[in-house]
Protein backbone atom coordinates (compact mmCIF):
# COMPACT_ATOMS: atom_id res chain seq x y z
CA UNK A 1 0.00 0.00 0.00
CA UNK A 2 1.23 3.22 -0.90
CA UNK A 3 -0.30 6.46 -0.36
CA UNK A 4 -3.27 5.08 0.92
CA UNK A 5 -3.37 3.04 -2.32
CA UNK A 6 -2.90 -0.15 -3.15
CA UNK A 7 -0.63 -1.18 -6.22
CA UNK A 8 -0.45 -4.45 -8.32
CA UNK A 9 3.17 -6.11 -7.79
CA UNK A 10 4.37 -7.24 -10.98
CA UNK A 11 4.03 -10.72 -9.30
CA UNK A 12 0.56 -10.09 -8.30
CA UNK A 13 0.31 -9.11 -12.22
CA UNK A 14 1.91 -12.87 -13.08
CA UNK A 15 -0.26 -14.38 -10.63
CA UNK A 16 -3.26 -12.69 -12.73
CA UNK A 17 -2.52 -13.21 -16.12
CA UNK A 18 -1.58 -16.99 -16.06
CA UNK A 19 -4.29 -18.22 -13.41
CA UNK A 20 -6.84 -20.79 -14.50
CA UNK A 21 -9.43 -19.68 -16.93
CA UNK A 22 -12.51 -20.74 -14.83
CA UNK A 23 -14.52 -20.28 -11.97
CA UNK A 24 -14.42 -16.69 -10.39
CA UNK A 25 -11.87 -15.06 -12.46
CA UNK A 26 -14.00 -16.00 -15.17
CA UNK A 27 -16.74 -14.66 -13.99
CA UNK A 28 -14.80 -11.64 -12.51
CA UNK A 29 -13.31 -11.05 -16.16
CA UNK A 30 -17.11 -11.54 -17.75
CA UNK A 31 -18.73 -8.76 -16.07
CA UNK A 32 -15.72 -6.68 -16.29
CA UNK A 33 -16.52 -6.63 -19.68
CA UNK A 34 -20.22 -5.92 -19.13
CA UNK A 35 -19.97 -3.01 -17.15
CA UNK A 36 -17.33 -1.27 -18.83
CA UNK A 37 -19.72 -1.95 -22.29
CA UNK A 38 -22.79 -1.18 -21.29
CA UNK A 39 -24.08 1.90 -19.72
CA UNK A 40 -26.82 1.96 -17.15
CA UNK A 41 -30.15 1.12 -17.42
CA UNK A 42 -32.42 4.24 -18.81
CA UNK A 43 -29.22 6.24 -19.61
CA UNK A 44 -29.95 7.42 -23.29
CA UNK A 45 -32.02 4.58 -24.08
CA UNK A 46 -35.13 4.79 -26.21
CA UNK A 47 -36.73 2.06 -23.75
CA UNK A 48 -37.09 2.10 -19.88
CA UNK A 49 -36.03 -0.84 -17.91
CA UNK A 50 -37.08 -0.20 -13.48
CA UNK A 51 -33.78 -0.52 -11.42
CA UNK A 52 -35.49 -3.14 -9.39
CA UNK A 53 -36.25 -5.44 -12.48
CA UNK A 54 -32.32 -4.85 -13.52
CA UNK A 55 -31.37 -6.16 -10.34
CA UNK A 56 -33.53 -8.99 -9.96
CA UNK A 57 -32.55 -10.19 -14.02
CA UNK A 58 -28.66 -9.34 -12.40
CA UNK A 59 -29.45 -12.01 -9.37
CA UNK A 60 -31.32 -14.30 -11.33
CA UNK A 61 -28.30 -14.84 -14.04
CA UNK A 62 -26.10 -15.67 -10.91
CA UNK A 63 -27.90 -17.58 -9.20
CA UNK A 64 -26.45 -21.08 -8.20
């Protein structure tokens, strides 16, 4: 930690890059790509989606 920030260590960046393509870095890496795609429901849109029904299609696609 540095500055009241924490830093990636180049083995931390290792550690990242050649872990196991499955599981929760999958999933981690999935919505990663999601977020950073997509912008928020009702932002710009020509159609309305309610927060509430976002989150509950959000929990549902997780869901175990």
């Amino acid at each position: 930690m540095q500055d009241g920030f924490f830093r990636l260590t180049p083995a931390g960046e290792t550690l990242w890059r050649t872990r196991p393509r499955s599981g929760l870095s999958s999933t981690v890496d999935t919505m990663h790509g999601i977020l950073t795609r997509n912008r928020p429901p009702g932002s710009g849109s020509t159609w309305r989606l309610a927060e509430g029904d976002y989150a509950a299609a959000v929990r549902a696609a997780f869901a175990p």
